[in-house]
C-alpha atoms as a PDB file:
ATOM      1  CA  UNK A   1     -26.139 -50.336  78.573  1.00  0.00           C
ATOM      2  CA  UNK A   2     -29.876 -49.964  78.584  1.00  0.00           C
ATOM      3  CA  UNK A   3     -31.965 -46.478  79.108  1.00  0.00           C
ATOM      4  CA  UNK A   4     -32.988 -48.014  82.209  1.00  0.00           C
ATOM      5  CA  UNK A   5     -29.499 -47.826  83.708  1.00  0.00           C
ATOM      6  CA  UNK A   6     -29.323 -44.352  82.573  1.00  0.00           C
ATOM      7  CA  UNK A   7     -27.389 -41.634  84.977  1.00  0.00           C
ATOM      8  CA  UNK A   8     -28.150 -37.894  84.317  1.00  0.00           C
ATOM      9  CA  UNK A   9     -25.556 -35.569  84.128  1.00  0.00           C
ATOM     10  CA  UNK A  10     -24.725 -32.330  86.145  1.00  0.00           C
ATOM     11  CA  UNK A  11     -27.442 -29.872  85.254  1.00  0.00           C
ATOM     12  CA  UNK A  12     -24.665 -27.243  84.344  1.00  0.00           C
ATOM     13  CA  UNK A  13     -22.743 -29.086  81.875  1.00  0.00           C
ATOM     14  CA  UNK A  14     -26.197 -30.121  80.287  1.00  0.00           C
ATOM     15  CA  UNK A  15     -26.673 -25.972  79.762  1.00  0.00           C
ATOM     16  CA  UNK A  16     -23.479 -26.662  78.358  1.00  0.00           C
ATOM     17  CA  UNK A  17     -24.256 -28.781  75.713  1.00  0.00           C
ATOM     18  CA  UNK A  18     -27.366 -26.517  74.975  1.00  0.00           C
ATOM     19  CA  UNK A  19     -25.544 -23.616  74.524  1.00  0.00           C
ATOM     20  CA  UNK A  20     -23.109 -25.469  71.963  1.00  0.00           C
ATOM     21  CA  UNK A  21     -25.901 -26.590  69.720  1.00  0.00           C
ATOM     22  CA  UNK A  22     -27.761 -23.873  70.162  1.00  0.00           C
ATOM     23  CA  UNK A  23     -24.739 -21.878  68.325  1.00  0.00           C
ATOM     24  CA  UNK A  24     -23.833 -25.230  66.341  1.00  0.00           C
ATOM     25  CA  UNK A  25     -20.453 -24.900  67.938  1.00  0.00           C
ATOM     26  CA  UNK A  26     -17.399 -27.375  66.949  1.00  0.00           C
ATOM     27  CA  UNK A  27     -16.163 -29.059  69.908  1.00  0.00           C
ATOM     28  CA  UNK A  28     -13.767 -31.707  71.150  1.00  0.00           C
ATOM     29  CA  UNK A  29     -15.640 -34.958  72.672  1.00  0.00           C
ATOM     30  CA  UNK A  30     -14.455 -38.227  74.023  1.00  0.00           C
ATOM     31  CA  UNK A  31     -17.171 -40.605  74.540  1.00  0.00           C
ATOM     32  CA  UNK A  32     -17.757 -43.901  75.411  1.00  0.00           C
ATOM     33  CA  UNK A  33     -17.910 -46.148  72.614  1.00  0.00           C
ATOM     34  CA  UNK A  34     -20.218 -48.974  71.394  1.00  0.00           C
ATOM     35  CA  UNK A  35     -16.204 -50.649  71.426  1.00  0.00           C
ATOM     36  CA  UNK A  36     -13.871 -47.816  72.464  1.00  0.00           C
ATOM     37  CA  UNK A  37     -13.259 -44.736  73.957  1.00  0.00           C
ATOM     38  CA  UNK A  38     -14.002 -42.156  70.612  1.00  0.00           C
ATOM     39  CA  UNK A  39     -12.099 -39.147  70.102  1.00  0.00           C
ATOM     40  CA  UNK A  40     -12.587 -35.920  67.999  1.00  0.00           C
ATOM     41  CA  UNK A  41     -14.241 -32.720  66.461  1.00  0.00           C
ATOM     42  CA  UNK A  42     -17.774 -32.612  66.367  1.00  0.00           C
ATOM     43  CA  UNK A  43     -20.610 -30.302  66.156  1.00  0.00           C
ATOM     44  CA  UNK A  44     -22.941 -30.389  68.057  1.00  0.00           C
ATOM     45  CA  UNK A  45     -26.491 -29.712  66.239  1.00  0.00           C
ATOM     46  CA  UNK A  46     -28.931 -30.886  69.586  1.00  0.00           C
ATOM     47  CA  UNK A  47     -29.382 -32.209  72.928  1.00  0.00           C
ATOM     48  CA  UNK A  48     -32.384 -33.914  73.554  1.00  0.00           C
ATOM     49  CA  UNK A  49     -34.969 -36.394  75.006  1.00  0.00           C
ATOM     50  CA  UNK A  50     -35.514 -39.897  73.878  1.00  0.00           C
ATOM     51  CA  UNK A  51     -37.181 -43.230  75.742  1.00  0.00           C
ATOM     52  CA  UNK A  52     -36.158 -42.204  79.167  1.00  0.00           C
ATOM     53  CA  UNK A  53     -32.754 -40.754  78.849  1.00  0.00           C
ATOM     54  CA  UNK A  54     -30.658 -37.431  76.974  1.00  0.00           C
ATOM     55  CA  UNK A  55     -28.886 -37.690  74.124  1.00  0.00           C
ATOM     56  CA  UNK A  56     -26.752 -35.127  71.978  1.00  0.00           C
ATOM     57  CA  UNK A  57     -26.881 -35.258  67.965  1.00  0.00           C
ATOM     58  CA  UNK A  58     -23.501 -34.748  66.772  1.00  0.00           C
ATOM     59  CA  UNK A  59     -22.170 -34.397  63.106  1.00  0.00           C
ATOM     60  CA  UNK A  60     -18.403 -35.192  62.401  1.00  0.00           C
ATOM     61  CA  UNK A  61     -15.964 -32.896  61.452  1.00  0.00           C
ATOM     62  CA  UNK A  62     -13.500 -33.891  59.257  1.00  0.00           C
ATOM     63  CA  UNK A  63     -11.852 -35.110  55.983  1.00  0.00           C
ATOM     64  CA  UNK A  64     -13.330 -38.644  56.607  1.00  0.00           C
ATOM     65  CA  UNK A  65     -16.876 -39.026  55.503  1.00  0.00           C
ATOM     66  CA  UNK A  66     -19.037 -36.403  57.227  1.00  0.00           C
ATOM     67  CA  UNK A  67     -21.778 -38.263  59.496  1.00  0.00           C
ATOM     68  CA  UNK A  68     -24.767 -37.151  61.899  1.00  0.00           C
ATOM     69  CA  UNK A  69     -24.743 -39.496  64.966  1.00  0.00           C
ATOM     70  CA  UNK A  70     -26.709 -39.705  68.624  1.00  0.00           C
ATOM     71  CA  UNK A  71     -24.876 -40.176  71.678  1.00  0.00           C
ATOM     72  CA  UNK A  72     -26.348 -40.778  75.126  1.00  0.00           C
ATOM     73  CA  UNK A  73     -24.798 -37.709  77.740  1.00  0.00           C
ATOM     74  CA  UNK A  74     -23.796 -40.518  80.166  1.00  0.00           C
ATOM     75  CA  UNK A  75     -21.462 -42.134  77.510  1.00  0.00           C
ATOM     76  CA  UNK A  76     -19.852 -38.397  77.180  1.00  0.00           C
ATOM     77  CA  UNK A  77     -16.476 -38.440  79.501  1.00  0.00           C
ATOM     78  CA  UNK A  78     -15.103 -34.763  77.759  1.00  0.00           C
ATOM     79  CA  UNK A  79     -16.160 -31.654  76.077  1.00  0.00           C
ATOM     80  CA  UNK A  80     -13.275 -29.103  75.264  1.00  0.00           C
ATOM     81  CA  UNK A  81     -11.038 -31.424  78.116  1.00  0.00           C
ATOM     82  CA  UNK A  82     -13.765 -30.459  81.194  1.00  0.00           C
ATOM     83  CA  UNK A  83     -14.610 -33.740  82.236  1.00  0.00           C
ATOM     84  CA  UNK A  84     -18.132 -34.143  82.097  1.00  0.00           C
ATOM     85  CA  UNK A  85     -19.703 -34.405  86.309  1.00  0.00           C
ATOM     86  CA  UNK A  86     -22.659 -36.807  86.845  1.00  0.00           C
ATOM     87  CA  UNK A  87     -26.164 -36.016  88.231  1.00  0.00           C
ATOM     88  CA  UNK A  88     -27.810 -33.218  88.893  1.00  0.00           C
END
């Protein structure tokens, strides 16, 4: 999937996502994969711009290896089990 084919999400759930980081919140995600759906407790640390499309940092929470990762919003399908709405 390239930034080009990017599809912003609902302007709401974005505010979301802001307020989450903003407060470094834990929450439950399911995401789209680079190979399967993903599943689990992250927090979330920022939502941001980057080459034409958003993008939330995320660390893992965990007893694996802790990790800081960037997902695209449009990969997002869940936050806390609300389904995440498309556009704006």
């Amino acid at each position: 999937m390239s930034n080009t084919d990017y599809v912003p999400i609902s302007c709401s759930f974005h505010d979301a996502l802001e307020h989450h980081a903003t407060r470094g919140d834990v929450v439950r995600v399911v995401y789209e994969g680079a190979e399967e759906t993903q599943d689990g407790s992250f927090w979330l640390l920022d939502v941001f711009a980057k080459d034409g499309a958003d993008w939330v940092r995320m660390l893992s929470v965990g007893e694996d290896e802790t990790k800081a990762f960037e997902v695209r919003l449009d990969r997002l399908q869940a936050v806390n089990g609300q389904e995440l709405p498309r556009f704006c």
